[in-house]
Protein backbone atom coordinates (compact mmCIF):
# COMPACT_ATOMS: atom_id res chain seq x y z
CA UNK A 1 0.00 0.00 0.00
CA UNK A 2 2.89 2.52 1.08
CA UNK A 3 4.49 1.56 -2.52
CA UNK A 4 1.32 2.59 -4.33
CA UNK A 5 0.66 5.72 -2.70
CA UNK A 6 4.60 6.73 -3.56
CA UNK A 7 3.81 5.62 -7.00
CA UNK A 8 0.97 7.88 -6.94
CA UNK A 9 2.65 10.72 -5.77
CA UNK A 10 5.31 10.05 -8.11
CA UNK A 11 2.89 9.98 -11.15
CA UNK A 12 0.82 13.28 -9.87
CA UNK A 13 4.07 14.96 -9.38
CA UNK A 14 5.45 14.16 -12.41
CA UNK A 15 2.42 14.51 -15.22
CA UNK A 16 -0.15 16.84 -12.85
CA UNK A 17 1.02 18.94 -10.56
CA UNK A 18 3.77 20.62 -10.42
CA UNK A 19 4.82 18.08 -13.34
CA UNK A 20 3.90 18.68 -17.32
CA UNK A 21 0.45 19.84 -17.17
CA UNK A 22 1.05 22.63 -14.81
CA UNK A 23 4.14 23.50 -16.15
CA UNK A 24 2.57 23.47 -19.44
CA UNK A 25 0.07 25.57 -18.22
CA UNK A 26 2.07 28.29 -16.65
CA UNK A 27 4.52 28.48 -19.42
CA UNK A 28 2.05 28.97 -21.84
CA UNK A 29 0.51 32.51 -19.79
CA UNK A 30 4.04 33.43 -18.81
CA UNK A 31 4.15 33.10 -22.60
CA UNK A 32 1.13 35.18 -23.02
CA UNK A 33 2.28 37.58 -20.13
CA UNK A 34 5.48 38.14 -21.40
CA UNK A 35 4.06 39.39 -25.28
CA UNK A 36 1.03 41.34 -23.80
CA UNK A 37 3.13 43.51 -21.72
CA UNK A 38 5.95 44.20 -24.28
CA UNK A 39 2.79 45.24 -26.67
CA UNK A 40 1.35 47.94 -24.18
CA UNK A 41 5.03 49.07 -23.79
CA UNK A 42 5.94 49.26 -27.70
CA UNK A 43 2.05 50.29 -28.16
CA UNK A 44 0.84 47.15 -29.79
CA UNK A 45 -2.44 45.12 -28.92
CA UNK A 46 -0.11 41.84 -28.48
CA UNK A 47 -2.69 38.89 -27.74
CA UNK A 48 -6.39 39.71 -28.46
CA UNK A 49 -8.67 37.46 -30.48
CA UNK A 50 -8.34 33.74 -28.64
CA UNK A 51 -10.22 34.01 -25.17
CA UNK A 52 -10.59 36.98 -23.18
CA UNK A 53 -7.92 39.47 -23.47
CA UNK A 54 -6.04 36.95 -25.49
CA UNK A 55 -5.03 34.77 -22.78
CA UNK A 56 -5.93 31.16 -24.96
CA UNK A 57 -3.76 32.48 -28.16
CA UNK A 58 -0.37 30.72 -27.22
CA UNK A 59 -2.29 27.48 -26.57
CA UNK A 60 -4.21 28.14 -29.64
CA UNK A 61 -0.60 28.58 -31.48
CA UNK A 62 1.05 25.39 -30.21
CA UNK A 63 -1.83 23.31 -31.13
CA UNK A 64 -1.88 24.86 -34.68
CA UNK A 65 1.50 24.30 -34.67
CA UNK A 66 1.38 20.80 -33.23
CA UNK A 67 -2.01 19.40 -35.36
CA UNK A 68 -2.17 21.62 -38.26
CA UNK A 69 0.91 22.62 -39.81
CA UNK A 70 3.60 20.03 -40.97
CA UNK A 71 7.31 20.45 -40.79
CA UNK A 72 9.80 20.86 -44.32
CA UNK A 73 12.18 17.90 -43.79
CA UNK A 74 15.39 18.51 -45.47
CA UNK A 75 17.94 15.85 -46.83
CA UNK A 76 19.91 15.98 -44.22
CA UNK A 77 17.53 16.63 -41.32
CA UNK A 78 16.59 14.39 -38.99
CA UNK A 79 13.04 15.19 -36.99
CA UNK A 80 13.32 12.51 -34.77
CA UNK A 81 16.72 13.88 -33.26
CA UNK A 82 14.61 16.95 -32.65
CA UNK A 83 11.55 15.79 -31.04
CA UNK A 84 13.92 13.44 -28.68
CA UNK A 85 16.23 16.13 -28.03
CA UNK A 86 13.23 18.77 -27.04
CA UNK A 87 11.38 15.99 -25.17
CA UNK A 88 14.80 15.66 -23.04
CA UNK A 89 14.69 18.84 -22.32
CA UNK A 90 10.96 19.13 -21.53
CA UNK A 91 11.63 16.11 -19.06
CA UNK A 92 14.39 17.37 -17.59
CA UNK A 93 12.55 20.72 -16.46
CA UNK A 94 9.58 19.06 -15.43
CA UNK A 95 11.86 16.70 -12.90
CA UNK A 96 13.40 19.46 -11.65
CA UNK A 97 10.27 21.00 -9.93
CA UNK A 98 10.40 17.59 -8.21
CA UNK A 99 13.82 19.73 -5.90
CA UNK A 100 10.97 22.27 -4.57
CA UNK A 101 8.58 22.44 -1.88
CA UNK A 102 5.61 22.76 -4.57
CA UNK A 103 5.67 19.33 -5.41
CA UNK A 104 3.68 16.86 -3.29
CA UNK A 105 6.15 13.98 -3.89
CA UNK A 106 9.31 15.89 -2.50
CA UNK A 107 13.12 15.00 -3.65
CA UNK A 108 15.70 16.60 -1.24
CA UNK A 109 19.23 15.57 0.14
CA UNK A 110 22.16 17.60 1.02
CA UNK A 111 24.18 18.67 -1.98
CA UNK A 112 21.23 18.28 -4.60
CA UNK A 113 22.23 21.08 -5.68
CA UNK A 114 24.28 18.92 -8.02
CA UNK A 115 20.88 17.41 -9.50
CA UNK A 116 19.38 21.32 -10.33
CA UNK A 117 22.78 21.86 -12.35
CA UNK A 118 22.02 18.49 -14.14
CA UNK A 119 18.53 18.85 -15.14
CA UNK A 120 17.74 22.94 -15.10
CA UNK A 121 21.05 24.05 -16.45
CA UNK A 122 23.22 21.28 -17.81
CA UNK A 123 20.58 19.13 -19.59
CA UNK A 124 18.14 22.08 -21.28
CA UNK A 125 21.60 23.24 -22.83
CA UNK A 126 22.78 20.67 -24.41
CA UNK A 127 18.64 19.61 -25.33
CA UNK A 128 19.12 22.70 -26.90
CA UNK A 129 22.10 22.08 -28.99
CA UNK A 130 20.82 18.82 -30.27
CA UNK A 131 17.21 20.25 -31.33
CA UNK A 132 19.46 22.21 -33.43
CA UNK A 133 22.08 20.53 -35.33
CA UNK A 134 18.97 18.37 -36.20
CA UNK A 135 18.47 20.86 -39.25
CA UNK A 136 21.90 21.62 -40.57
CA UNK A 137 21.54 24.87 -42.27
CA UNK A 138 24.88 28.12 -41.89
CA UNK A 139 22.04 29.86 -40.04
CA UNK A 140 21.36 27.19 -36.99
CA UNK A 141 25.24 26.79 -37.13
CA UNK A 142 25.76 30.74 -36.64
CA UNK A 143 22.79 30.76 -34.26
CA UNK A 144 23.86 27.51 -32.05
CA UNK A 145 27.83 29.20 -31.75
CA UNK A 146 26.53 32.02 -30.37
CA UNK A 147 24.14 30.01 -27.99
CA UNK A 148 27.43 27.97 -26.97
CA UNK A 149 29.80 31.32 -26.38
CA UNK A 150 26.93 33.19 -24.62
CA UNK A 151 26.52 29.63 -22.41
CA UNK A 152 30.39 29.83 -21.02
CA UNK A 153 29.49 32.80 -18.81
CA UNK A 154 25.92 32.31 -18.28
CA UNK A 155 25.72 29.05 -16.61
CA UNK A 156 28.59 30.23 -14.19
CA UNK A 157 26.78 32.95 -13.03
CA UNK A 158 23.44 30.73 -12.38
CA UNK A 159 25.55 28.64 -10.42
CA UNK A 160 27.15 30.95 -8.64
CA UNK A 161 23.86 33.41 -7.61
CA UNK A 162 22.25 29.94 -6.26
CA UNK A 163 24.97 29.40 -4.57
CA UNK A 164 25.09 32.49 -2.52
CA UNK A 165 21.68 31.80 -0.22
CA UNK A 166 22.89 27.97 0.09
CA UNK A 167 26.32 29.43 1.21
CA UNK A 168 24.66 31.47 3.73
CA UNK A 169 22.38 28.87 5.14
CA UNK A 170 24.72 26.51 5.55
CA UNK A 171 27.12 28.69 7.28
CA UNK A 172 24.17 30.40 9.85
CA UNK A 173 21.68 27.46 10.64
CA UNK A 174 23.40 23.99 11.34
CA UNK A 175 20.15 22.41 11.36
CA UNK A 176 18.91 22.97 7.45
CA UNK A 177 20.21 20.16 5.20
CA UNK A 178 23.01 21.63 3.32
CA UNK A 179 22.95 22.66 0.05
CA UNK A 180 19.47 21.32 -0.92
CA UNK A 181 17.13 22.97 -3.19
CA UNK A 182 14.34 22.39 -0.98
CA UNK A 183 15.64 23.47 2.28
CA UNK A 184 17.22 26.03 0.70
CA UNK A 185 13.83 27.12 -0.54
CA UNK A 186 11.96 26.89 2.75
CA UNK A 187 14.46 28.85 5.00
CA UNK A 188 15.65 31.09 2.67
CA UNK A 189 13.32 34.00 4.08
CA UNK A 190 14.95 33.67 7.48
CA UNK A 191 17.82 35.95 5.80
CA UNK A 192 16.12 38.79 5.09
CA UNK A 193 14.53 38.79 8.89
CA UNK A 194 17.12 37.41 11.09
CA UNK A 195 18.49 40.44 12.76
CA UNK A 196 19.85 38.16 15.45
CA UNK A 197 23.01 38.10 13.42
CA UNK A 198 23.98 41.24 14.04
CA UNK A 199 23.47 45.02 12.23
CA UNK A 200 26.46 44.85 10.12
CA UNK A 201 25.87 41.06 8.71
CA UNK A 202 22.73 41.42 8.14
CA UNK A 203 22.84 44.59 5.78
CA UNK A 204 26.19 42.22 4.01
CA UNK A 205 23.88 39.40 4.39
CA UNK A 206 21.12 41.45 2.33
CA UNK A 207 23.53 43.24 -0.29
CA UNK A 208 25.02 40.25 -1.51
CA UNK A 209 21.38 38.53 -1.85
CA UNK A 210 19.94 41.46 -3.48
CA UNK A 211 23.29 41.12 -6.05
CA UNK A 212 22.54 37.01 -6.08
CA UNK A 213 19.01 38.13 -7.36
CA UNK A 214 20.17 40.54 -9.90
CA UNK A 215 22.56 38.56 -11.55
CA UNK A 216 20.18 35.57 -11.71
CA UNK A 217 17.83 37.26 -13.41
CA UNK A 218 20.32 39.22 -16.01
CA UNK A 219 21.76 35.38 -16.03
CA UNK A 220 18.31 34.13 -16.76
CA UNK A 221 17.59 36.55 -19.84
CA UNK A 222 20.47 35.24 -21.56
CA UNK A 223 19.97 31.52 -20.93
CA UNK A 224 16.19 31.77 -22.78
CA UNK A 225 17.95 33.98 -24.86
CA UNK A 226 15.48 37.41 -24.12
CA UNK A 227 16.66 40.81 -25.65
CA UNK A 228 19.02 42.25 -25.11
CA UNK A 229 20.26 38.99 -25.39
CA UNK A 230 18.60 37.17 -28.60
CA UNK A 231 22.44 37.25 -30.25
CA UNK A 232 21.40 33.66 -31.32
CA UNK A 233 18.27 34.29 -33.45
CA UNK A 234 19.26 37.43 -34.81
CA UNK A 235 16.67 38.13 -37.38
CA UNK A 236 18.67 41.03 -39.58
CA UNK A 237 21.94 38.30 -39.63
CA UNK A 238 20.73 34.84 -38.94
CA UNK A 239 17.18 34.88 -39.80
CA UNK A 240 15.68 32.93 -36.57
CA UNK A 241 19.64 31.34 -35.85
CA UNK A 242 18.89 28.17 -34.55
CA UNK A 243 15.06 28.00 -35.30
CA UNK A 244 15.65 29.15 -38.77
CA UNK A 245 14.50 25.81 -40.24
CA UNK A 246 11.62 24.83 -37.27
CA UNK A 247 8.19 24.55 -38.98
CA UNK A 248 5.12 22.75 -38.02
CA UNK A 249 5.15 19.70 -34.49
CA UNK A 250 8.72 20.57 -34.44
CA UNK A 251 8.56 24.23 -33.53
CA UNK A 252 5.37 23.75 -31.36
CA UNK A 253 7.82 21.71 -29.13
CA UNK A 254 10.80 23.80 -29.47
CA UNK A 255 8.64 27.05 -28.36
CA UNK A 256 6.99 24.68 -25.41
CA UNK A 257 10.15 24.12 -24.28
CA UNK A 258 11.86 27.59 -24.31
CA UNK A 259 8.81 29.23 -22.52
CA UNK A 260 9.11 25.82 -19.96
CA UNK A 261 12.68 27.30 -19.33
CA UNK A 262 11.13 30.63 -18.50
CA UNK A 263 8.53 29.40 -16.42
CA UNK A 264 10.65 26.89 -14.29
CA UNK A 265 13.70 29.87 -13.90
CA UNK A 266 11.60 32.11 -12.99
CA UNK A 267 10.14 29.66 -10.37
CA UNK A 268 13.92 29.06 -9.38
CA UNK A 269 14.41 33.19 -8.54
CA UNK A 270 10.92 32.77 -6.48
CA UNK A 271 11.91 29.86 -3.94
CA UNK A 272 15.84 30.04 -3.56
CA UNK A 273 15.59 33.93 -3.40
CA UNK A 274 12.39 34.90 -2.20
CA UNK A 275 11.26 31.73 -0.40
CA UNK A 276 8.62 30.96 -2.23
CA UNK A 277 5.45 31.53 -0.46
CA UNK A 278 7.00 33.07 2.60
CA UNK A 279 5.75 34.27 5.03
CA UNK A 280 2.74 31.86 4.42
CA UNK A 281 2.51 28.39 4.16
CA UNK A 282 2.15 26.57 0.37
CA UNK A 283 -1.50 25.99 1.80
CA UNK A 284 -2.79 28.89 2.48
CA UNK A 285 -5.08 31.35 0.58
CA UNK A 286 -2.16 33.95 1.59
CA UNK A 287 0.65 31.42 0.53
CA UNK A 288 -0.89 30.88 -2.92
CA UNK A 289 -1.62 34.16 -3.65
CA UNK A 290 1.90 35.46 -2.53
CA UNK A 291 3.19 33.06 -3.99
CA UNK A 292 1.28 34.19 -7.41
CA UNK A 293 2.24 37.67 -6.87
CA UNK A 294 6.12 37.06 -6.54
CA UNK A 295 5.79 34.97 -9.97
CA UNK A 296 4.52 37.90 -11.80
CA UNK A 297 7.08 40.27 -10.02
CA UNK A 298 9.68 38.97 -11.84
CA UNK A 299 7.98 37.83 -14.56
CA UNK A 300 7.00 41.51 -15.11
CA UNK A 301 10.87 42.14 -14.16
CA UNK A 302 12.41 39.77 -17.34
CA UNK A 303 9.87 41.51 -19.49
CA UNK A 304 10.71 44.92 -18.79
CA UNK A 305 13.88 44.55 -19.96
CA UNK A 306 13.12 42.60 -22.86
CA UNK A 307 11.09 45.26 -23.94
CA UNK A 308 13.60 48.28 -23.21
CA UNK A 309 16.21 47.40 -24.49
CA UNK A 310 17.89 46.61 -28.19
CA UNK A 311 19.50 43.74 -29.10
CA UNK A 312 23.45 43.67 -28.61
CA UNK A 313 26.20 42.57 -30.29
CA UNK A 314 27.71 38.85 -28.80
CA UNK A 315 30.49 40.64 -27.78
CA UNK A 316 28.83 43.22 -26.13
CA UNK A 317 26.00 40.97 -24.50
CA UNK A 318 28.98 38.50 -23.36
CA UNK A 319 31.23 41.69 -21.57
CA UNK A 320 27.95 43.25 -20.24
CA UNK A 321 26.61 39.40 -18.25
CA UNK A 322 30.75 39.16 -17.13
CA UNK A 323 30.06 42.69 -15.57
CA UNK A 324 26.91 42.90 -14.31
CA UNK A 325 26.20 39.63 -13.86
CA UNK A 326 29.25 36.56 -13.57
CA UNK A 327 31.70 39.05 -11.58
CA UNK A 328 28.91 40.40 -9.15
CA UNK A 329 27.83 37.02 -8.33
CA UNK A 330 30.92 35.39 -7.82
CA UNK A 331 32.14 38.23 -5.22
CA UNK A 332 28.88 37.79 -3.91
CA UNK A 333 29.60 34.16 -3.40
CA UNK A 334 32.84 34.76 -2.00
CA UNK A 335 31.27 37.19 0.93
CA UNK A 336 29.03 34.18 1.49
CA UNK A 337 32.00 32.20 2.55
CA UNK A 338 32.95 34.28 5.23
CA UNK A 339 29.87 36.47 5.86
């Protein structure tokens, strides 16, 4: 009986909630979110026609996408690699809401930290890279270079901002199981109130979060590859880059899974930064709603600066994130050492 209920929690966790129905769910409004507000900022309509306000259009465009239109298959493509690779990635996200308190079925350990980097950085990468090279063409090759050179100092610097409220943890409260997504998640919020600490360490202690949070999120527009940071799909050089070739089932996939990324980072910034629901419980008509609200914060946060800002060059995107984003966060993670 125990077995089946685990199964059960397993299955829910994995295919219901927080697993791929959710996830597909919330992607598809942050996707909807994200391209209403940058249309009241540029002073476009965005979104309209499909349900009210346009919130059903993106789910209306996948399944176009997905039942309707047909992908061009090219000598030397190979769909299958692309479906596989995207479904990799698709998996891997949805097992790594499995690390946070929202799931019902709840993995932590100390140091799974280790198993975030493997399935929400490491493994949407290179799902990435393989969707890719599955249609050959001087444009995907431009686009997936660009991907790989923005990747060498993005990925450090998501590392190292999670890194900086796990440092901390582990260094104040000897009771929290180190270095674990979950715990991490559920007594993160004790930083920004524990005064106990003393004046001075707690203002350090808040700085260097506040600069963990920053360059997660610059860190976060480059890895879904957001404007200013698009380098990869430059329309004007590369067409789409590495989606130049992506028609019909194929791209409904593709675009699933780079709004999935968005959805499940931005879920990342909410619990190991913000604590998730905190100061309510997950439960609670207060904890859902907070919980809601701090989603949409940065959400809102992602999309303002898509929509403010032009697209740069690689070299200038890749010296702005080492400046703003890999630099801060690894001096941030040093303080946390000795903080």
């Amino acid at each position: 009986m125990v077995e089946l209920v685990a199964i059960g929690y397993a299955l829910l966790s994995l295919f219901v909630f927080p697993g791929f129905t959710a996830l597909f769910t919330v992607s598809l409004l942050t996707e909807w979110f994200v391209r209403k507000t940058v249309a009241h900022m540029q002073n476009r309509m965005g979104p309209t026609y499909v349900g009210p306000i346009g919130v059903l259009q993106p789910f209306a465009d996948f399944f176009k996408l997905l039942l309707v239109k047909r992908y061009i298959e090219q000598k030397y493509s190979s769909p299958l690699l692309a479906v596989v690779a995207a479904g990799i990635g698709i998996g891997a996200l949805t097992a790594g809401l499995m690390l946070f308190p929202i799931s019902p079925l709840r993995l932590a350990a100390a140091y799974d930290i280790i198993v975030f980097i493997y399935l929400l950085i490491l493994w949407p990468f290179i799902s990435l890279i393989l969707t890719s090279i599955a249609w050959p063409n001087p444009f995907v090759i431009g686009g997936v270079s660009r991907a790989i050179a923005l990747a060498i100092v993005t990925e450090p610097t998501i590392v190292a901002s999670v890194l900086v409220p796990m440092n901390l943890i582990a260094r104040r409260y000897s009771d929290v199981t180190p270095y674990s997504v979950y715990h991490t998640s559920i007594t993160v919020s004790r930083l920004w109130t524990d005064v106990s600490v003393g004046v001075v360490r707690y203002v350090v202690t808040l700085i260097i979060l506040i600069v963990a949070i920053i360059a997660m999120i610059i860190a976060t527009q480059s890895k879904v590859m957001l404007k200013p940071f698009d380098i990869p799909e430059a329309e004007q050089e590369l067409i789409a880059g590495y989606a130049t070739e992506f028609s019909g089932p194929i791209y409904a996939f593709f675009r699933l899974f780079h709004d999935m990324k968005i959805a499940v980072l931005i879920i990342a910034i909410v619990y190991l930064f913000l604590g998730g629901p905190a100061p309510f419980n997950h439960l609670s008509v207060g904890g859902i709603i907070t919980l809601i609200v701090k989603y949409i914060v940065i959400a809102f946060i992602i999309t303002a600066i898509r929509g403010a800002f032009g697209r740069f060059r690689i070299d200038q995107a890749m010296t702005k994130i080492i400046k703003y984003a890999l630099v801060p966060s690894i001096i941030a993670l040093i303080i946390s050492l000795v903080v």
